[in-house]
PDB file of N, CA and C in Angstrom:
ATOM      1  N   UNK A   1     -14.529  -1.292  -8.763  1.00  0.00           N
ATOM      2  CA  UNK A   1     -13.315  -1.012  -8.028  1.00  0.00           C
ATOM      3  C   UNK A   1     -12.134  -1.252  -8.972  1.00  0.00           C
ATOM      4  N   UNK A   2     -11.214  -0.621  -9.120  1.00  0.00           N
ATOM      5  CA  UNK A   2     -10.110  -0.340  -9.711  1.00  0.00           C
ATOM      6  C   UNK A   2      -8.996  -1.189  -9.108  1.00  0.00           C
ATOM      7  N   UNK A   3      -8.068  -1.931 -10.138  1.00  0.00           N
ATOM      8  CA  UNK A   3      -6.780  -2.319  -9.711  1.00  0.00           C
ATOM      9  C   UNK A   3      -6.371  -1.708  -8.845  1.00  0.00           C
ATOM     10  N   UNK A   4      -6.377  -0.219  -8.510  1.00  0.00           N
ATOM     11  CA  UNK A   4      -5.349   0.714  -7.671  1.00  0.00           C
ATOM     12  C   UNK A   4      -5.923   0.808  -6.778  1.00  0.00           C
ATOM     13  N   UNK A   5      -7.149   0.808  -6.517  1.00  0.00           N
ATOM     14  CA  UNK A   5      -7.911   0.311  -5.461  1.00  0.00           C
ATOM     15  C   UNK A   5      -7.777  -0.761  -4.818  1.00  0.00           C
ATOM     16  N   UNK A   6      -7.903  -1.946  -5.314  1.00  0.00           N
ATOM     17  CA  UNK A   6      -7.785  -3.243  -4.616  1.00  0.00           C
ATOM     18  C   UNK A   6      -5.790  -3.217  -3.960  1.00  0.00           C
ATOM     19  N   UNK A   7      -5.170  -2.922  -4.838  1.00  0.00           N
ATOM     20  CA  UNK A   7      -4.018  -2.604  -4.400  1.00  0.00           C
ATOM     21  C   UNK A   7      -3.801  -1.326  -2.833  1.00  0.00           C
ATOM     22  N   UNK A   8      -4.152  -0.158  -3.150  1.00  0.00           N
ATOM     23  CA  UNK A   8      -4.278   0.268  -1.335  1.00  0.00           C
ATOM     24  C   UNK A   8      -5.155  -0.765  -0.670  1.00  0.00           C
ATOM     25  N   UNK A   9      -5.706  -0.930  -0.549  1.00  0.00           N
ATOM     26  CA  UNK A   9      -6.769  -1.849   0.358  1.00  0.00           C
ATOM     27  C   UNK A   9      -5.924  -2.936   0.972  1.00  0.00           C
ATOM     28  N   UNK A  10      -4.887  -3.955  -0.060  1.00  0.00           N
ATOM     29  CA  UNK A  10      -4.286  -5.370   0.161  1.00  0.00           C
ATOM     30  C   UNK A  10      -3.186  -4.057   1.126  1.00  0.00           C
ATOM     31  N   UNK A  11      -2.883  -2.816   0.450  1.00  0.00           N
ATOM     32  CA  UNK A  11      -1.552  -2.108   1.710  1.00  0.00           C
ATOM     33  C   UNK A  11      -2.017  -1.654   3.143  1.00  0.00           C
ATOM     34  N   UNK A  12      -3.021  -1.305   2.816  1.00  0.00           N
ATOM     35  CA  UNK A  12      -3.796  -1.130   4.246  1.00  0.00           C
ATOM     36  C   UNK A  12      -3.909  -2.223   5.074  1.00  0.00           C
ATOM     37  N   UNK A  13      -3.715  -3.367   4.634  1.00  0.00           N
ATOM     38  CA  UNK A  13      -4.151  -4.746   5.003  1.00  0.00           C
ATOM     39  C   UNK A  13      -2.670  -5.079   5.852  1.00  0.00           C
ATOM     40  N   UNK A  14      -1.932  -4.956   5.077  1.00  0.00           N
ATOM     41  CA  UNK A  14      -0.654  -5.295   5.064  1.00  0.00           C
ATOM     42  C   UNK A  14       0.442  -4.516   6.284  1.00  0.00           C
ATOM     43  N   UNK A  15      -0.348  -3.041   6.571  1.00  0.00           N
ATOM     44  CA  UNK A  15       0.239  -2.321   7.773  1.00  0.00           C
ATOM     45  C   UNK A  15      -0.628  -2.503   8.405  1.00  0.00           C
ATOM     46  N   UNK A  16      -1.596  -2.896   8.748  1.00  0.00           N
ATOM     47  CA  UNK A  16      -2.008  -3.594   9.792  1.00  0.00           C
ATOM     48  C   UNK A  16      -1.636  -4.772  10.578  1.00  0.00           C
ATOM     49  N   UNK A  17      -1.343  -5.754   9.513  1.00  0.00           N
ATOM     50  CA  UNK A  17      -1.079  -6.974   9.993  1.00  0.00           C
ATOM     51  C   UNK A  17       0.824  -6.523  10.577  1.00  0.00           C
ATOM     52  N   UNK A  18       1.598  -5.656  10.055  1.00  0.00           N
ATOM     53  CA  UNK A  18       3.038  -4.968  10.529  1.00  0.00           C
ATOM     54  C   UNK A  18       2.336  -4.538  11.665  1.00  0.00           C
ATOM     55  N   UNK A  19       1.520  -3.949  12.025  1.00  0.00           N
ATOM     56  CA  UNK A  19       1.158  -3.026  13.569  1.00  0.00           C
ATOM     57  C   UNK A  19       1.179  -4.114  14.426  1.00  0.00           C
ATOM     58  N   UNK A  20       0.287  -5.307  14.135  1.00  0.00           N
ATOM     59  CA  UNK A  20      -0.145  -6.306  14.762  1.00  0.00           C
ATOM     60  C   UNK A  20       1.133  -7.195  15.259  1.00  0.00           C
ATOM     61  N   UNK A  21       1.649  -7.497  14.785  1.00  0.00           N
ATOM     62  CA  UNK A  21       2.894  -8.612  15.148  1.00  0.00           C
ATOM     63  C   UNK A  21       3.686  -8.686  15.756  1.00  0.00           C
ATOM     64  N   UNK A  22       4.330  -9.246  16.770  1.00  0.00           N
ATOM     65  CA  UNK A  22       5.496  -9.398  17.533  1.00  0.00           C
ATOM     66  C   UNK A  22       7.008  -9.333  17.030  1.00  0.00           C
ATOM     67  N   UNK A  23       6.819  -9.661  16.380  1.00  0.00           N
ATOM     68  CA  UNK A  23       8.382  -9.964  15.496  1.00  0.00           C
ATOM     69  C   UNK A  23       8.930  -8.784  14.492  1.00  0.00           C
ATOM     70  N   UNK A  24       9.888  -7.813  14.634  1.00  0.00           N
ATOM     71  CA  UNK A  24      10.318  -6.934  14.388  1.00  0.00           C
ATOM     72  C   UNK A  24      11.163  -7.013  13.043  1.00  0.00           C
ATOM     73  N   UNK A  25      11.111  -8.088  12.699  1.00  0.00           N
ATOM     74  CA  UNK A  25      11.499  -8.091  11.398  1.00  0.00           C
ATOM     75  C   UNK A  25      10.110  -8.731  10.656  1.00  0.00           C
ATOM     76  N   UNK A  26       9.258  -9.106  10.859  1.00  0.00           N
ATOM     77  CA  UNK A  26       7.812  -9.519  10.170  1.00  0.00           C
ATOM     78  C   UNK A  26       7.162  -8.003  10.074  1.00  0.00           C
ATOM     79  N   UNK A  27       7.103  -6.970  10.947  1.00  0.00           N
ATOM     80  CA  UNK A  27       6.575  -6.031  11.162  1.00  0.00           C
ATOM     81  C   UNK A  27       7.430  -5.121  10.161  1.00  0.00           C
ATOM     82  N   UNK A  28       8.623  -4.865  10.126  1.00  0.00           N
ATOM     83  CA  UNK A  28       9.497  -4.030   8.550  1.00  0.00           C
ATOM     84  C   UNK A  28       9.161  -4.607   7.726  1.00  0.00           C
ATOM     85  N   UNK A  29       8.655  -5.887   7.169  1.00  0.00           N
ATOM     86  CA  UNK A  29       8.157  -6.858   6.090  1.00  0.00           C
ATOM     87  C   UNK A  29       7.453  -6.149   5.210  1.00  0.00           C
ATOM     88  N   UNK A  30       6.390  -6.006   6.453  1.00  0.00           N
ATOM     89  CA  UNK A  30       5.144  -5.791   6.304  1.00  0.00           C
ATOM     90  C   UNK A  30       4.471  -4.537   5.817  1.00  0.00           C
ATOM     91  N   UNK A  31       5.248  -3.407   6.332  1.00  0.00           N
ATOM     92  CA  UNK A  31       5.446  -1.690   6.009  1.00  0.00           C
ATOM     93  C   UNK A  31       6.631  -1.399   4.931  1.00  0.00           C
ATOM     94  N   UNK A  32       7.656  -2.199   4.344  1.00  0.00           N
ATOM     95  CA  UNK A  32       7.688  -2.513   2.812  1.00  0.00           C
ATOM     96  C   UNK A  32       6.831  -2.622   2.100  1.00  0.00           C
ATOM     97  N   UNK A  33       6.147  -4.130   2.590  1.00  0.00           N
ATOM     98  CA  UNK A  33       5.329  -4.237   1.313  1.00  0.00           C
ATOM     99  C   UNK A  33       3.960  -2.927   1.308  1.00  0.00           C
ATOM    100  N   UNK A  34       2.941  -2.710   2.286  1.00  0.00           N
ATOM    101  CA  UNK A  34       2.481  -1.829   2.234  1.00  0.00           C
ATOM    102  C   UNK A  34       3.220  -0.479   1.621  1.00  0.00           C
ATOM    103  N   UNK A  35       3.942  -0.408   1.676  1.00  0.00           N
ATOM    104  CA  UNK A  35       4.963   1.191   0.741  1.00  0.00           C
ATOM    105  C   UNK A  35       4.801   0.384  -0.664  1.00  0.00           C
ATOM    106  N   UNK A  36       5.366  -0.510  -0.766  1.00  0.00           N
ATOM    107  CA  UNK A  36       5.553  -1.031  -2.209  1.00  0.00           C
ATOM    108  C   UNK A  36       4.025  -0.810  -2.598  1.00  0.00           C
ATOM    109  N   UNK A  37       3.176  -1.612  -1.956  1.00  0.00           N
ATOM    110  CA  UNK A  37       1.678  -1.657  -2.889  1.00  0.00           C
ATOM    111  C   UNK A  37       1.044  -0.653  -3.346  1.00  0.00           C
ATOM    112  N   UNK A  38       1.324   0.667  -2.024  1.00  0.00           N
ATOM    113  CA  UNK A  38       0.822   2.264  -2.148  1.00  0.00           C
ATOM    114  C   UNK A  38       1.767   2.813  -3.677  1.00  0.00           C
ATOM    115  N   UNK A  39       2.467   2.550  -3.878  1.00  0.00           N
ATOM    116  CA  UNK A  39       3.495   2.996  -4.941  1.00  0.00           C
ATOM    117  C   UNK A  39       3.164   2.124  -6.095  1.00  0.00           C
ATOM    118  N   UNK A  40       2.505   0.748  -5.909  1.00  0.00           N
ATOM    119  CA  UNK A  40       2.462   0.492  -7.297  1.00  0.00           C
ATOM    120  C   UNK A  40       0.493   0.748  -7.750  1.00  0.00           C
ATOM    121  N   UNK A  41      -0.310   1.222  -6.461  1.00  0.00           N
ATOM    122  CA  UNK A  41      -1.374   1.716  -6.789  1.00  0.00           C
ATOM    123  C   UNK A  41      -1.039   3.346  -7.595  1.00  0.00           C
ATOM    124  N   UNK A  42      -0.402   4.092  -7.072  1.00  0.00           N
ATOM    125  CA  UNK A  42       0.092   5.416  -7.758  1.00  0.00           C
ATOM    126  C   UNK A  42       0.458   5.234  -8.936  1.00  0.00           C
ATOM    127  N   UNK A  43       0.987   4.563  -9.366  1.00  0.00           N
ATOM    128  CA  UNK A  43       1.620   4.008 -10.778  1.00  0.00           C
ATOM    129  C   UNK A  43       0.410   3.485 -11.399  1.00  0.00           C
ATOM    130  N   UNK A  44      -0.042   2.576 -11.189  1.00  0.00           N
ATOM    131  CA  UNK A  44      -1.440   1.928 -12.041  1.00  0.00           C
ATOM    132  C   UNK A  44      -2.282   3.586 -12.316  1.00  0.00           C
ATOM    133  N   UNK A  45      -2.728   3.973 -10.911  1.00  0.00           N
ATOM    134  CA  UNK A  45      -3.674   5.587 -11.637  1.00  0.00           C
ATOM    135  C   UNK A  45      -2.592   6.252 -12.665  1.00  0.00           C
ATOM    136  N   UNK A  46      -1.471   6.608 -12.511  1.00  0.00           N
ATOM    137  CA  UNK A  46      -0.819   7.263 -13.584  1.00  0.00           C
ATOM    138  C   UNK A  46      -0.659   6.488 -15.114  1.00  0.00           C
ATOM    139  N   UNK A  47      -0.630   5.032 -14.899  1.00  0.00           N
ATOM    140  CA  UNK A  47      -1.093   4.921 -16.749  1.00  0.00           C
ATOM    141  C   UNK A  47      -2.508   4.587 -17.049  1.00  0.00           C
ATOM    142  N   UNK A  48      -3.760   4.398 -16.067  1.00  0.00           N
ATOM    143  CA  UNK A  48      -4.727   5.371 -16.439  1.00  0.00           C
ATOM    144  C   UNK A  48      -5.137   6.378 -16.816  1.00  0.00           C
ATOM    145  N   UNK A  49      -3.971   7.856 -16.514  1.00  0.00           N
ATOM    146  CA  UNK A  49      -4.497   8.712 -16.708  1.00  0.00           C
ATOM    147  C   UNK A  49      -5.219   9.854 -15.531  1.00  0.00           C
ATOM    148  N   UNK A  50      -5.025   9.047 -14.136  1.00  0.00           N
ATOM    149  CA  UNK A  50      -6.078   9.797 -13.134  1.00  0.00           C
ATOM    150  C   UNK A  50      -4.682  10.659 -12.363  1.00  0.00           C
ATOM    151  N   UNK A  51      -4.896  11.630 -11.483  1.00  0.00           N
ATOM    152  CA  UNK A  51      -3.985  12.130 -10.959  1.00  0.00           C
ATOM    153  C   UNK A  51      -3.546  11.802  -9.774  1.00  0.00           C
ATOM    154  N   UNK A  52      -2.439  12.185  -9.412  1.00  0.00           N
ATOM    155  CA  UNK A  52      -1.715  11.559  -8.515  1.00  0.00           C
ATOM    156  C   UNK A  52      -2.482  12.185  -7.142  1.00  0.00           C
ATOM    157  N   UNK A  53      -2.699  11.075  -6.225  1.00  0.00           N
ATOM    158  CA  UNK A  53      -3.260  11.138  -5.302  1.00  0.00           C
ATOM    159  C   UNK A  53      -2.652  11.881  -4.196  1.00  0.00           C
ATOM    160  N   UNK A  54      -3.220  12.353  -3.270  1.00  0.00           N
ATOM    161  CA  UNK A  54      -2.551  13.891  -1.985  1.00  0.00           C
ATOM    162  C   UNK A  54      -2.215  12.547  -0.980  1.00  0.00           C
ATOM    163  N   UNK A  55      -0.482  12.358  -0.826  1.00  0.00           N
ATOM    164  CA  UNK A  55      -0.300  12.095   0.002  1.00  0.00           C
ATOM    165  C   UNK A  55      -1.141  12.067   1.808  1.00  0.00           C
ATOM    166  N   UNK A  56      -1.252  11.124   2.509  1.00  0.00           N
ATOM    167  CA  UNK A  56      -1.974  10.954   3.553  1.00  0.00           C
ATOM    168  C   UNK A  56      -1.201  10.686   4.410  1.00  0.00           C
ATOM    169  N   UNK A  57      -0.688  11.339   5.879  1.00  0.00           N
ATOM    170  CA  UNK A  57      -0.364  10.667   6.930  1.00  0.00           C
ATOM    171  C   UNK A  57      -0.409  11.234   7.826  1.00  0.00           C
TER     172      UNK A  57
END
């Protein structure tokens, strides 16, 4: 498994636990950081070398 891998996975993790929560500012936290992690997995494949992944939503 790949850095950029373990990185979506911790973002997937991370908008979940934003879906999950009561608190409306823990929940924007949370779908930051998930954006941030998805963006710095895209970045890790690009100085690998692999191509940029097809947007999902």
């Amino acid at each position: 498994m790949s850095k950029s891998d373990d990185l979506r996975k911790e973002a997937k993790e991370a908008g979940k636990r934003g879906d999950k929560t009561k608190s409306l500012k823990e929940g924007a936290r949370e779908r930051k950081r998930e954006k941030a992690l998805n963006d710095m997995a895209d970045n890790e494949d690009w100085l690998d070398g692999k191509p940029k992944p097809k947007a999902s939503k």
